[in-house]
PDB file of N, CA and C in Angstrom:
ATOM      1  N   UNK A   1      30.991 -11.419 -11.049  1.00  0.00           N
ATOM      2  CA  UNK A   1      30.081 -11.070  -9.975  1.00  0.00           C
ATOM      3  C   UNK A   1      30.871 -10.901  -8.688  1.00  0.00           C
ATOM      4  N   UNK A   2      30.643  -9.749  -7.988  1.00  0.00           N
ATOM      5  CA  UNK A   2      31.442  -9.629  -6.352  1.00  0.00           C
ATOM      6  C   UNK A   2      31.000 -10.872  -5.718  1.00  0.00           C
ATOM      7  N   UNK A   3      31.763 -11.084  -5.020  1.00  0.00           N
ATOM      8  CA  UNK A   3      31.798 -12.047  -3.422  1.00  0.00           C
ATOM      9  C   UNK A   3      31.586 -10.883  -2.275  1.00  0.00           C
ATOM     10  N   UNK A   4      30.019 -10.972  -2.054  1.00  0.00           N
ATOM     11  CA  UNK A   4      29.510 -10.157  -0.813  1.00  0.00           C
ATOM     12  C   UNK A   4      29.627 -11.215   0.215  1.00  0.00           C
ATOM     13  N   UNK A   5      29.518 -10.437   1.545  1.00  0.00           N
ATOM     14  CA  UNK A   5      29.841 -11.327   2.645  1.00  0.00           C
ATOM     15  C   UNK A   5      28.941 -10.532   3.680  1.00  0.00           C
ATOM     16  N   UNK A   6      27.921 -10.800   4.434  1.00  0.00           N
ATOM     17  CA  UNK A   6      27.197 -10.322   5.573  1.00  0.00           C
ATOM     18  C   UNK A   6      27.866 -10.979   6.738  1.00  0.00           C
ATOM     19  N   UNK A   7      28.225 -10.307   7.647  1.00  0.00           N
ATOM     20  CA  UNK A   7      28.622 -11.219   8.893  1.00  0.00           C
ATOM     21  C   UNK A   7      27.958 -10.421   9.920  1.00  0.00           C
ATOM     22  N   UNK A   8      26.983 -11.098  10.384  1.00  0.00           N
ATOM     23  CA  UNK A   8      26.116 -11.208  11.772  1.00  0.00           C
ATOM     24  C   UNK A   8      24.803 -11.607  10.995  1.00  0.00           C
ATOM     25  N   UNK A   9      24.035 -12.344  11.559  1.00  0.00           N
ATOM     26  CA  UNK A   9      22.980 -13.187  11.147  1.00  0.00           C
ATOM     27  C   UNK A   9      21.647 -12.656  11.773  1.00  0.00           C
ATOM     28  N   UNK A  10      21.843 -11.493  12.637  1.00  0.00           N
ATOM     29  CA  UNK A  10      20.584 -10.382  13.341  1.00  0.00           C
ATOM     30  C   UNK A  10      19.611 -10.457  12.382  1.00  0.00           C
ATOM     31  N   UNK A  11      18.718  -9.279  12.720  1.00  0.00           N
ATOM     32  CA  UNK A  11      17.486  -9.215  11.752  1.00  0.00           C
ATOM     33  C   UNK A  11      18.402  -7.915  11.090  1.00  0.00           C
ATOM     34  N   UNK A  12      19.289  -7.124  11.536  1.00  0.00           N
ATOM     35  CA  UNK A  12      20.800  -5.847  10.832  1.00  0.00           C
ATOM     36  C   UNK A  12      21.008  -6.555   9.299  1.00  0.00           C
ATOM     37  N   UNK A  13      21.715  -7.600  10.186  1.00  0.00           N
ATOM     38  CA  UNK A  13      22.427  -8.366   9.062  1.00  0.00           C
ATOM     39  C   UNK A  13      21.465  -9.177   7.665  1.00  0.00           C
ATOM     40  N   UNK A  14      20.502  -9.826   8.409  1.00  0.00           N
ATOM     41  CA  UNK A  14      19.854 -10.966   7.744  1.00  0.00           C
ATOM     42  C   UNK A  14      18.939  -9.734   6.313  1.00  0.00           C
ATOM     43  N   UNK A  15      18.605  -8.658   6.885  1.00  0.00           N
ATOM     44  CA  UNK A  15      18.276  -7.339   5.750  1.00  0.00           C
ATOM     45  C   UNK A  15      18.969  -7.534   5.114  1.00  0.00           C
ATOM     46  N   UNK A  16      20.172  -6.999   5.395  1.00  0.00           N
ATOM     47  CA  UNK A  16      21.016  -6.206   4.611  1.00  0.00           C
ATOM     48  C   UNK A  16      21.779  -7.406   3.513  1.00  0.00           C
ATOM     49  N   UNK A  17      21.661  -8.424   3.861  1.00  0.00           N
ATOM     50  CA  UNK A  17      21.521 -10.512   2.788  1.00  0.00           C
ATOM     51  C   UNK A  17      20.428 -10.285   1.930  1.00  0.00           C
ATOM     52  N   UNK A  18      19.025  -9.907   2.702  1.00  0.00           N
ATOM     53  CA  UNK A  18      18.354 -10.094   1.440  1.00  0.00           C
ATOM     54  C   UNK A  18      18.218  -9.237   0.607  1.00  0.00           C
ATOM     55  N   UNK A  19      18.235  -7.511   1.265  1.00  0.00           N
ATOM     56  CA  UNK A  19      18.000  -6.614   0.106  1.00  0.00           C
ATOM     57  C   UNK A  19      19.571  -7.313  -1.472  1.00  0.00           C
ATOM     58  N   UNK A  20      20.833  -7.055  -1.011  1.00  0.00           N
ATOM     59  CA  UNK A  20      21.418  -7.984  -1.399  1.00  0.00           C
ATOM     60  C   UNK A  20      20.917  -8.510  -2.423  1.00  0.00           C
ATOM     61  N   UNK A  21      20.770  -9.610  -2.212  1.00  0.00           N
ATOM     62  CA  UNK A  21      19.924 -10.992  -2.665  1.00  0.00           C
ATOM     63  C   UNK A  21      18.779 -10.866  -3.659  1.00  0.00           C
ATOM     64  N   UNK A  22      17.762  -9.706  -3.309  1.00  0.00           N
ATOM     65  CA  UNK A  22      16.883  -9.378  -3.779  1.00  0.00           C
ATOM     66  C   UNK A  22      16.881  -8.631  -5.180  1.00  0.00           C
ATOM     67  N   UNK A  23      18.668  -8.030  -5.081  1.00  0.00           N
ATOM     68  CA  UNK A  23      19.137  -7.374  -6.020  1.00  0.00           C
ATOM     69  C   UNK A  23      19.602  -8.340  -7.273  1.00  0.00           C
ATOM     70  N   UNK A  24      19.641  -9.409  -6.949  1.00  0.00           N
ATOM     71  CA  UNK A  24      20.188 -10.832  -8.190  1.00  0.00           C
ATOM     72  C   UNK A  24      21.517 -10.919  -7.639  1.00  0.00           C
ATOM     73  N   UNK A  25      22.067 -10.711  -6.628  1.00  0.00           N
ATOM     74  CA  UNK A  25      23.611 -11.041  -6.469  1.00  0.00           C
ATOM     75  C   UNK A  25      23.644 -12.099  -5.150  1.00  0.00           C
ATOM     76  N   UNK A  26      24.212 -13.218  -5.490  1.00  0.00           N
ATOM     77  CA  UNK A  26      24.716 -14.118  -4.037  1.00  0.00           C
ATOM     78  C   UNK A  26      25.609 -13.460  -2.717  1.00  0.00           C
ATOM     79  N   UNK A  27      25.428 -13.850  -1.769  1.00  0.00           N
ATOM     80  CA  UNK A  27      25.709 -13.187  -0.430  1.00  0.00           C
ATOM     81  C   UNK A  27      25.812 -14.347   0.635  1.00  0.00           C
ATOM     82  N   UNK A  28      26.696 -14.794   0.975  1.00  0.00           N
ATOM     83  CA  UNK A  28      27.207 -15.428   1.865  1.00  0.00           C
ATOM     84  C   UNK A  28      26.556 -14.529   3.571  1.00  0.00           C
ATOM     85  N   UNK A  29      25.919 -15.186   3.871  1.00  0.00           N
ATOM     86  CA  UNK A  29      25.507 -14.597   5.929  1.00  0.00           C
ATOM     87  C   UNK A  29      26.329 -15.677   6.784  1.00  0.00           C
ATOM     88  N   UNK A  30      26.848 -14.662   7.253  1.00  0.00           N
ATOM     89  CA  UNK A  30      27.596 -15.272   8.671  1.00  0.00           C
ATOM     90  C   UNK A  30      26.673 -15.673   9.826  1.00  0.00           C
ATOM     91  N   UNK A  31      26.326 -16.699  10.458  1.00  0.00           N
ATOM     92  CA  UNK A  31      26.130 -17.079  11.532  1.00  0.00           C
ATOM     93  C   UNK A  31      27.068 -17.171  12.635  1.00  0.00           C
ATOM     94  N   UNK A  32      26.973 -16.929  13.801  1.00  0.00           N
ATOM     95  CA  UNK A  32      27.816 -17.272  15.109  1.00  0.00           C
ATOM     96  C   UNK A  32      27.911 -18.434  15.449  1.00  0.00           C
ATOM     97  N   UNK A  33      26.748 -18.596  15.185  1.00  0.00           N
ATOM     98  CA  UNK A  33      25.581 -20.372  15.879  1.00  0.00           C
ATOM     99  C   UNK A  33      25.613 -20.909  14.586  1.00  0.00           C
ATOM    100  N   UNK A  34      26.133 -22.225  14.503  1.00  0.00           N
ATOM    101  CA  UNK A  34      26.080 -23.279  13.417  1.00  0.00           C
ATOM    102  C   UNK A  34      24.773 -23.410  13.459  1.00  0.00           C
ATOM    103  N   UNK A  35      23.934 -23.717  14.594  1.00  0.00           N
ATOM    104  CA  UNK A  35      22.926 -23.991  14.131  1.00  0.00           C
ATOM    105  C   UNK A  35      21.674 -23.103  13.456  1.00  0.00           C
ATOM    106  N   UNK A  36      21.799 -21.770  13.852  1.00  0.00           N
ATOM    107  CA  UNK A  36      21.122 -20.902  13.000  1.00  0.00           C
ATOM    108  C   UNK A  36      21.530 -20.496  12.073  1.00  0.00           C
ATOM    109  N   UNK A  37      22.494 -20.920  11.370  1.00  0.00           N
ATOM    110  CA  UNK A  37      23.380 -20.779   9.495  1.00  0.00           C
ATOM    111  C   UNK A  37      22.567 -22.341   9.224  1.00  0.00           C
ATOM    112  N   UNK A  38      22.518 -23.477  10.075  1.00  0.00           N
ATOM    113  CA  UNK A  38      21.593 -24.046   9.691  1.00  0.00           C
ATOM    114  C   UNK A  38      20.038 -24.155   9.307  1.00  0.00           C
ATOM    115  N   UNK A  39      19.462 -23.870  10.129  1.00  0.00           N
ATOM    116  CA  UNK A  39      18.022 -23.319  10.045  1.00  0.00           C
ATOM    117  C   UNK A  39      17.856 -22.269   8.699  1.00  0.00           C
ATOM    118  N   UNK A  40      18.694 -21.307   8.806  1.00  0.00           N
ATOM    119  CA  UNK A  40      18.250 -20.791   7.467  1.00  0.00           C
ATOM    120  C   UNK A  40      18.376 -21.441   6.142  1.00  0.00           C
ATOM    121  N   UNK A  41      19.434 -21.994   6.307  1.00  0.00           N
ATOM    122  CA  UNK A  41      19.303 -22.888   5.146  1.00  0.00           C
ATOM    123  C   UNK A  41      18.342 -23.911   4.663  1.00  0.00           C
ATOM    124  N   UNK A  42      17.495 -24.216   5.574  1.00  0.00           N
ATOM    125  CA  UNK A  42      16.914 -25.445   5.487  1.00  0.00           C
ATOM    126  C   UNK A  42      15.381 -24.536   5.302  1.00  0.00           C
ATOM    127  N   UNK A  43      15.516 -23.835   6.056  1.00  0.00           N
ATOM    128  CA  UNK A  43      13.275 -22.982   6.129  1.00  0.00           C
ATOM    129  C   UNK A  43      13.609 -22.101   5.408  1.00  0.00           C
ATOM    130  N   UNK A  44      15.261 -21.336   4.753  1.00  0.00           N
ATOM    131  CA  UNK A  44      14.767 -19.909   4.116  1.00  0.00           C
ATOM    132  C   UNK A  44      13.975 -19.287   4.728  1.00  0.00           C
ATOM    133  N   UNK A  45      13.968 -19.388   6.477  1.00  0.00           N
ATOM    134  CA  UNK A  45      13.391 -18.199   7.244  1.00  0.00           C
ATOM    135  C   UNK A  45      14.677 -18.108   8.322  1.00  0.00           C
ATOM    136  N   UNK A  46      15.118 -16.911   9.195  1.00  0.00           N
ATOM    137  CA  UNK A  46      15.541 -16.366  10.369  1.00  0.00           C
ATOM    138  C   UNK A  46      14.304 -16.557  11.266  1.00  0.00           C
ATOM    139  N   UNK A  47      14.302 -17.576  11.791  1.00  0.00           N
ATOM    140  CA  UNK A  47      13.287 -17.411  12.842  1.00  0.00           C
ATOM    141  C   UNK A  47      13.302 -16.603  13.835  1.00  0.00           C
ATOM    142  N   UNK A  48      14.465 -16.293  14.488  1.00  0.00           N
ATOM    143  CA  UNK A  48      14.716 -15.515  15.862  1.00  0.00           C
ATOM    144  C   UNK A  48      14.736 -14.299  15.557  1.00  0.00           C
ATOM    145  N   UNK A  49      14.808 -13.578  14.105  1.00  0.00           N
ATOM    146  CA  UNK A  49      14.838 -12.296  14.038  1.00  0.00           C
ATOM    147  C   UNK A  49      14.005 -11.992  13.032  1.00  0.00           C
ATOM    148  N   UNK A  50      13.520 -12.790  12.337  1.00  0.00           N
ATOM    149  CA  UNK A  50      12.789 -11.827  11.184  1.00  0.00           C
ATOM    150  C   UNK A  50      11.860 -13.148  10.320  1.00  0.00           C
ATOM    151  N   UNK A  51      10.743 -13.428  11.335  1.00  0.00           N
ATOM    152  CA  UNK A  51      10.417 -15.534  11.587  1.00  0.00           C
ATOM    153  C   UNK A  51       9.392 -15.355  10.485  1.00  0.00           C
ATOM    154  N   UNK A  52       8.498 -14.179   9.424  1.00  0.00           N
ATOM    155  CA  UNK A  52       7.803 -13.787   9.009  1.00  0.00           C
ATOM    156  C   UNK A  52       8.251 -13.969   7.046  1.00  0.00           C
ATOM    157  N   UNK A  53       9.554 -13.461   7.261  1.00  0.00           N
ATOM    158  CA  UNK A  53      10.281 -12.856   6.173  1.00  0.00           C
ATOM    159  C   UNK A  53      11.212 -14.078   5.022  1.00  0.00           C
ATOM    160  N   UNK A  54      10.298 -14.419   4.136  1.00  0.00           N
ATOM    161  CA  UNK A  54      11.143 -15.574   3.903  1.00  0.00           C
ATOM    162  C   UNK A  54      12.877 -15.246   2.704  1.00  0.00           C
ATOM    163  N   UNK A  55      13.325 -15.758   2.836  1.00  0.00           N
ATOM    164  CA  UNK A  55      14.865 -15.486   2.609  1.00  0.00           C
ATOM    165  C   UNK A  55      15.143 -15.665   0.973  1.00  0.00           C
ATOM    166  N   UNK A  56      15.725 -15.619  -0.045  1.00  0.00           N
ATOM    167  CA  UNK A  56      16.048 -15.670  -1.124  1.00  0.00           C
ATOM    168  C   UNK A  56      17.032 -16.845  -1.140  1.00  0.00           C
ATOM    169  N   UNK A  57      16.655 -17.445  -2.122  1.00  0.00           N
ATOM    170  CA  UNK A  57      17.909 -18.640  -2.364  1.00  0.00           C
ATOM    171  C   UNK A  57      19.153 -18.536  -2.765  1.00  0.00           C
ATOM    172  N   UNK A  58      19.703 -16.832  -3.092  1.00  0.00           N
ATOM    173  CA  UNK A  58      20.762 -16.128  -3.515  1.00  0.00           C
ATOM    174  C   UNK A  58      21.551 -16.054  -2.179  1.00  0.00           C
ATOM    175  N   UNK A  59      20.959 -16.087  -0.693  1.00  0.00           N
ATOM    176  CA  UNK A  59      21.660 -16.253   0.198  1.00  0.00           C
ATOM    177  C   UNK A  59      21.975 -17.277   1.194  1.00  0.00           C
ATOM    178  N   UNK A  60      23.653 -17.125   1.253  1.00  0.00           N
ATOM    179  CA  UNK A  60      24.315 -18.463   1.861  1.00  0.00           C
ATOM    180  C   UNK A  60      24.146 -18.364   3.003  1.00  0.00           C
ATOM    181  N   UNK A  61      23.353 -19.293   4.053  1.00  0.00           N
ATOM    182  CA  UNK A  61      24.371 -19.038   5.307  1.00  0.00           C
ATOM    183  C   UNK A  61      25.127 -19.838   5.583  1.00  0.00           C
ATOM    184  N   UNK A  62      25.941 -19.549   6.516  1.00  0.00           N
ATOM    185  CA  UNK A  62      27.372 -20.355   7.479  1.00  0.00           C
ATOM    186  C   UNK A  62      27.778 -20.197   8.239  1.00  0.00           C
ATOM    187  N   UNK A  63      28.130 -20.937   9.214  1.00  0.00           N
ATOM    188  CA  UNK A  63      28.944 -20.270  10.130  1.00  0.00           C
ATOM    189  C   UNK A  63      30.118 -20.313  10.584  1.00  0.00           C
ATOM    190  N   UNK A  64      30.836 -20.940   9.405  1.00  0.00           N
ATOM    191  CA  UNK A  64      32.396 -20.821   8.764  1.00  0.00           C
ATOM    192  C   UNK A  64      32.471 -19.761   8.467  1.00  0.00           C
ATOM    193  N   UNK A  65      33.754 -18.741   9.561  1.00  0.00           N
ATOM    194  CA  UNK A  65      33.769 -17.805   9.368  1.00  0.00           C
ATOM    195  C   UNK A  65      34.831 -17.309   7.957  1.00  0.00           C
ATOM    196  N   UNK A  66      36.084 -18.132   8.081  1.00  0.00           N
ATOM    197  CA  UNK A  66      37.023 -18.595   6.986  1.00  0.00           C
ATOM    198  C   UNK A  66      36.432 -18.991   5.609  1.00  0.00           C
ATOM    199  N   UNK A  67      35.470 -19.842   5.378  1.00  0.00           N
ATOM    200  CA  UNK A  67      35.052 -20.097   4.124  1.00  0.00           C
ATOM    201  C   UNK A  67      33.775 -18.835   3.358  1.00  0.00           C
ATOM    202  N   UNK A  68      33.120 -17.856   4.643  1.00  0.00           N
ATOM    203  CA  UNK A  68      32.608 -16.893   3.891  1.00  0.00           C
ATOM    204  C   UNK A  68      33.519 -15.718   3.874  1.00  0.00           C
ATOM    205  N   UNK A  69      34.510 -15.595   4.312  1.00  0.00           N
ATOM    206  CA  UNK A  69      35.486 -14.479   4.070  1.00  0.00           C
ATOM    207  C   UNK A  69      36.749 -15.187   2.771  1.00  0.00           C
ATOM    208  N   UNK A  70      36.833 -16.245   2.594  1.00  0.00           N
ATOM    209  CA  UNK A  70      37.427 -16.550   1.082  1.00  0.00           C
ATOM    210  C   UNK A  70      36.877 -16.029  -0.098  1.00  0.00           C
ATOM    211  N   UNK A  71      38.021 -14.856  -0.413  1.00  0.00           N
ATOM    212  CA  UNK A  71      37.441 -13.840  -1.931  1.00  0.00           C
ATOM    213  C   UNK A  71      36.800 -12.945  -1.831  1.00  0.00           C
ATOM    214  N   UNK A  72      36.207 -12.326  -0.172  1.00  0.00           N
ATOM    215  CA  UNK A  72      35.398 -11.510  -0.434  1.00  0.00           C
ATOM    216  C   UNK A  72      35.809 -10.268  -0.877  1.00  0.00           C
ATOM    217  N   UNK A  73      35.490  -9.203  -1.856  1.00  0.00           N
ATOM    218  CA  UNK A  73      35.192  -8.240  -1.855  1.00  0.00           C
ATOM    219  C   UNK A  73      34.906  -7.256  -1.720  1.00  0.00           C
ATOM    220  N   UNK A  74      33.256  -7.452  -0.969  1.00  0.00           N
ATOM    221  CA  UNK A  74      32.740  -6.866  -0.321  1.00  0.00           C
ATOM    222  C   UNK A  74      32.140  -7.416   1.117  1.00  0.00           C
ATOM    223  N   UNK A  75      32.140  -6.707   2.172  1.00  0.00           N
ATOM    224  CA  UNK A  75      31.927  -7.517   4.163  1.00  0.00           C
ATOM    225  C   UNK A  75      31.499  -6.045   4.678  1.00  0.00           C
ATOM    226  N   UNK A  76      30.485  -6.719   5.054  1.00  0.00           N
ATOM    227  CA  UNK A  76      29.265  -5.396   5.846  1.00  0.00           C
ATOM    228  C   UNK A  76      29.001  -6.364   7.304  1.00  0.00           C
ATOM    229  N   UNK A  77      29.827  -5.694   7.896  1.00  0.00           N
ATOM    230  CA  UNK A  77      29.805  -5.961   9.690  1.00  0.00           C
ATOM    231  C   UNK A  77      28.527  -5.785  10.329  1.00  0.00           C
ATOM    232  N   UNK A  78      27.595  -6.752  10.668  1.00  0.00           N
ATOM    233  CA  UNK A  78      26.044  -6.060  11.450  1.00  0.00           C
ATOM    234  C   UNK A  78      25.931  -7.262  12.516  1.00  0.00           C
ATOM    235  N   UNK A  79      27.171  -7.055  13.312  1.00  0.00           N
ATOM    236  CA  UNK A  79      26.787  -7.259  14.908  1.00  0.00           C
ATOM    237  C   UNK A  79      27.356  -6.167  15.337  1.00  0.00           C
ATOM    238  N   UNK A  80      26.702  -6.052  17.067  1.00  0.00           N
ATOM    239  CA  UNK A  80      26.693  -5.718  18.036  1.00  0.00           C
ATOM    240  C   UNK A  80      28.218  -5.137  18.393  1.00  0.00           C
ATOM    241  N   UNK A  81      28.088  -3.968  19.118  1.00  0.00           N
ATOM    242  CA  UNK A  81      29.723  -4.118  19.246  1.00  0.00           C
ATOM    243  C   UNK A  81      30.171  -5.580  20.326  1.00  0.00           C
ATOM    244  N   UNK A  82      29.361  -5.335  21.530  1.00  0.00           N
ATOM    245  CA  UNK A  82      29.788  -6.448  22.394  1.00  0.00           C
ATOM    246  C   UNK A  82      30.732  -7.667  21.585  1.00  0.00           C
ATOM    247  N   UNK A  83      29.697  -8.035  20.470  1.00  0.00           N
ATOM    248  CA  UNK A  83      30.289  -8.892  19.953  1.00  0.00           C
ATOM    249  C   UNK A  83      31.101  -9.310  18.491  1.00  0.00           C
ATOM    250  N   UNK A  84      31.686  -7.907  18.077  1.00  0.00           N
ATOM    251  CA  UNK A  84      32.775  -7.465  17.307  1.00  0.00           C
ATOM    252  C   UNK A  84      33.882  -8.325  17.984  1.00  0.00           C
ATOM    253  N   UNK A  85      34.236  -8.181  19.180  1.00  0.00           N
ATOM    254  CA  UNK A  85      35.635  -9.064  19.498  1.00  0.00           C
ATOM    255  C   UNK A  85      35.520 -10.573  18.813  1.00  0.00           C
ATOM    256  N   UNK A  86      34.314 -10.852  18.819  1.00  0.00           N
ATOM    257  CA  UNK A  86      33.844 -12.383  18.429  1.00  0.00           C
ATOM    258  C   UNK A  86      34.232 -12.569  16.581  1.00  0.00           C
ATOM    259  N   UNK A  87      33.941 -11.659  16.334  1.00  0.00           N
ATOM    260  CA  UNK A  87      33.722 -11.705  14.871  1.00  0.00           C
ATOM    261  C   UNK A  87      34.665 -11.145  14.156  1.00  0.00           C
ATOM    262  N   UNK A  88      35.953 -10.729  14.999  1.00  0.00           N
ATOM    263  CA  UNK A  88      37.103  -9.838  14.126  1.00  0.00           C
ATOM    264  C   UNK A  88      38.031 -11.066  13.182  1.00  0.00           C
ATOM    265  N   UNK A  89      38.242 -10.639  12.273  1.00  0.00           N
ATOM    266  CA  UNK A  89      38.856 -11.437  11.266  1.00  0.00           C
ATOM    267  C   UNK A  89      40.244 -10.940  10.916  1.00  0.00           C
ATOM    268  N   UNK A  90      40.845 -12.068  10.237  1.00  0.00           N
ATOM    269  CA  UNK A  90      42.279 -11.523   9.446  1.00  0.00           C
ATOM    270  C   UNK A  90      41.847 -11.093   7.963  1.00  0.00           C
ATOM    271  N   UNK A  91      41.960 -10.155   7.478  1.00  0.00           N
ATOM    272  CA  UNK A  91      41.722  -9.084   6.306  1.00  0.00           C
ATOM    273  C   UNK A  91      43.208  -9.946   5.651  1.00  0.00           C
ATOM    274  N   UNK A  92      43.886 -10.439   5.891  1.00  0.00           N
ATOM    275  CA  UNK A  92      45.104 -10.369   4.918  1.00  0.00           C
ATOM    276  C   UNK A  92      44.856 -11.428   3.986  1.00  0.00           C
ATOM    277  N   UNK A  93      43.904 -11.974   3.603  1.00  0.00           N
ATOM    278  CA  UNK A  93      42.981 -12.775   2.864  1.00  0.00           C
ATOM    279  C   UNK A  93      42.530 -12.715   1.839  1.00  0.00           C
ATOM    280  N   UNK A  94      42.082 -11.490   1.933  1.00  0.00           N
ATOM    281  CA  UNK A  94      40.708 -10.777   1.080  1.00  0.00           C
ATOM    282  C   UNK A  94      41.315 -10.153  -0.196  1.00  0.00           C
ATOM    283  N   UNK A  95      40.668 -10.720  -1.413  1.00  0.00           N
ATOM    284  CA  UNK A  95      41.358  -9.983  -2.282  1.00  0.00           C
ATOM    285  C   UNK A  95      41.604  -8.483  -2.760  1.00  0.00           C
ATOM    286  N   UNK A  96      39.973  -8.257  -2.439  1.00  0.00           N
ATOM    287  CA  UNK A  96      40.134  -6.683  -2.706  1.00  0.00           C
ATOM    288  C   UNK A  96      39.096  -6.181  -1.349  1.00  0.00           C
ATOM    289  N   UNK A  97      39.723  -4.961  -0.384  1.00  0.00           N
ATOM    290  CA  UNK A  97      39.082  -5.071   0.612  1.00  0.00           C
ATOM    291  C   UNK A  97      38.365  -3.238   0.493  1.00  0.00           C
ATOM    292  N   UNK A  98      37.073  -3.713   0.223  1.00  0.00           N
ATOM    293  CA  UNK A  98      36.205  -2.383   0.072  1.00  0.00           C
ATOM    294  C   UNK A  98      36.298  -1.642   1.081  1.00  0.00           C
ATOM    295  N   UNK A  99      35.312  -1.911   2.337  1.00  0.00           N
ATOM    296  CA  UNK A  99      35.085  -1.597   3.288  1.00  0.00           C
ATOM    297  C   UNK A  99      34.339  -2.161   4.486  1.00  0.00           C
ATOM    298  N   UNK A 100      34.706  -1.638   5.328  1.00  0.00           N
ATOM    299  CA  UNK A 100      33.947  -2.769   6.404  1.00  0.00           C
ATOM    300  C   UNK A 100      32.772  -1.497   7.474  1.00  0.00           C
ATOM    301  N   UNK A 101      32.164  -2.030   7.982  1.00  0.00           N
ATOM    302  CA  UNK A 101      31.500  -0.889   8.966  1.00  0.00           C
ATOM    303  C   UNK A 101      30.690  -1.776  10.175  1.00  0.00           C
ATOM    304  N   UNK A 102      30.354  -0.975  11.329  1.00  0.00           N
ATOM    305  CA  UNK A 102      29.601  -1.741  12.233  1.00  0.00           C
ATOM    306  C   UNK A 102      28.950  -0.676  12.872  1.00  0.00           C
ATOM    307  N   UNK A 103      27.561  -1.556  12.895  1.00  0.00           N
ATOM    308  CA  UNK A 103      26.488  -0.173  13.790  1.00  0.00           C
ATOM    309  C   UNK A 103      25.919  -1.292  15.262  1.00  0.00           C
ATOM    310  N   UNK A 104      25.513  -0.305  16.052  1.00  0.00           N
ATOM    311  CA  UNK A 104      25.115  -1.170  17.243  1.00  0.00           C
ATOM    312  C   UNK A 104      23.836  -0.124  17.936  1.00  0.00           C
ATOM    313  N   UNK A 105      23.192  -0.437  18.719  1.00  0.00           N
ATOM    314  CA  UNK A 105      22.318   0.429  19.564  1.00  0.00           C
ATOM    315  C   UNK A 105      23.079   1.038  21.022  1.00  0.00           C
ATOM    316  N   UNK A 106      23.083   1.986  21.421  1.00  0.00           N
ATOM    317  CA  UNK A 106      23.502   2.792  22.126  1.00  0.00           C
ATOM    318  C   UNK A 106      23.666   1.630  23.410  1.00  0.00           C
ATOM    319  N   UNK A 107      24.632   0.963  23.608  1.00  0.00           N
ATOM    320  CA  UNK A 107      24.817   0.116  24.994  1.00  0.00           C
ATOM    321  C   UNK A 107      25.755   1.192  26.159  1.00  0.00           C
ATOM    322  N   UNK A 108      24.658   1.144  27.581  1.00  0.00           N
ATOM    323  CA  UNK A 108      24.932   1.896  28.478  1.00  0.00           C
ATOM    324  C   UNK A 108      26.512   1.148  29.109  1.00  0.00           C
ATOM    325  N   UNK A 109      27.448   2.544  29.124  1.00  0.00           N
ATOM    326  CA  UNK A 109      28.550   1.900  29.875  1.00  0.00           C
ATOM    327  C   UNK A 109      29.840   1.778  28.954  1.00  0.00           C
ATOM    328  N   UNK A 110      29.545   1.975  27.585  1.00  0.00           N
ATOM    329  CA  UNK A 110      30.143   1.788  26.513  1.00  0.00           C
ATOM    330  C   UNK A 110      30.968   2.664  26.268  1.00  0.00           C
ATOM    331  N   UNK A 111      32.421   2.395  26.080  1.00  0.00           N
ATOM    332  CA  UNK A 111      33.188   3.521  25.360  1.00  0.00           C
ATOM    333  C   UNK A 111      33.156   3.740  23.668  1.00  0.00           C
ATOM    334  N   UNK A 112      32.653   2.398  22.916  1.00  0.00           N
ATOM    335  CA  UNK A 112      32.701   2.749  21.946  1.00  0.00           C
ATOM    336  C   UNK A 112      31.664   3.200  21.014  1.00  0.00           C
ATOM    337  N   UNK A 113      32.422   4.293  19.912  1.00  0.00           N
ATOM    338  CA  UNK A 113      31.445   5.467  19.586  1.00  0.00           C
ATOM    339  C   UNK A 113      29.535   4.681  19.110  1.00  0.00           C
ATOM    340  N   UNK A 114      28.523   4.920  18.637  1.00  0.00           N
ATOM    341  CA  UNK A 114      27.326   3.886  18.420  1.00  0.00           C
ATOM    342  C   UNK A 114      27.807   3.972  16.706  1.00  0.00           C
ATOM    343  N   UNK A 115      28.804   3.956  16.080  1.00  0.00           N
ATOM    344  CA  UNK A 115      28.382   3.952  15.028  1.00  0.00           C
ATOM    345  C   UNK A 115      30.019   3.912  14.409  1.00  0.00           C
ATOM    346  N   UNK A 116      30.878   3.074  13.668  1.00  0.00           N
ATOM    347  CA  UNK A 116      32.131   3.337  12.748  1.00  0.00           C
ATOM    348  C   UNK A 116      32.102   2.560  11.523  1.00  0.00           C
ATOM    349  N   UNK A 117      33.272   3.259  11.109  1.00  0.00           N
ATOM    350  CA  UNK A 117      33.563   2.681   9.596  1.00  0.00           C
ATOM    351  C   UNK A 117      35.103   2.953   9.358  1.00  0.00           C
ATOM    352  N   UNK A 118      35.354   1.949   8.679  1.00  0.00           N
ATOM    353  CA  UNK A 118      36.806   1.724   7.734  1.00  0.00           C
ATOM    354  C   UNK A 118      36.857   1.468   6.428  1.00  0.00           C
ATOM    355  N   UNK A 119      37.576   1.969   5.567  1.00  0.00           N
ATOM    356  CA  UNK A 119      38.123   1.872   4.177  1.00  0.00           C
ATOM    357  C   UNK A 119      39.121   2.277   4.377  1.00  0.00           C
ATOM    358  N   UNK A 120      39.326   1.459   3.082  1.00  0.00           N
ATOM    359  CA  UNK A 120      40.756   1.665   2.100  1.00  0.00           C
ATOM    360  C   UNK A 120      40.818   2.442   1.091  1.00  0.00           C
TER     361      UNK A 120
END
């Protein structure tokens, strides 16, 4: 079975865990905030983004950024750019590195493009 990895814990991210999840495969979600990798764990709800939607038990959260990037596979980037600097990782880790991508909403002032992607 892949080692999926969601990192950003948004209502972006916290989707893109359960469709995931929903599919029969485990998925590690990145939190920023220990304490909201906590909360989900405990209600199997995202309260701050998606307080309706209850979560699958196929998904991890954490907010060890090191222990959900051990083995991954597969890592689908869904924060913000702002806070891409926050969340950039060392790749020299990863056993097999698919691809990574990050989308954001059009922030005024911004040089960077609303939308990239990387592979290997």
């Amino acid at each position: 079975m892949s080692r999926i990895v969601v990192l950003g814990a948004g209502s972006w991210g916290t989707t893109i865990a359960k469709v995931i999840a929903d599919g029969g495969t485990e998925v590690a979600l990145w939190a920023r905030r220990p304490q909201q990798a906590e909360e989900i764990q405990a209600t199997k709800l995202n309260q701050e983004y998606l307080p309706d939607i209850k979560l699958p038990d196929l998904i991890l959260p954490t907010s060890n950024i090191e222990s959900a990037l051990l083995d991954a596979e597969q890592i689908y980037l869904a924060v913000p750019s702002p806070r891409y600097q926050v969340a950039r990782f060392n790749t020299a880790n990863i056993k097999h590195r698919v691809s990574t991508s990050r989308c954001r909403a059009d922030l005024p002032g911004s040089a960077i493009p609303a939308a990239s992607s990387e592979s290997d």
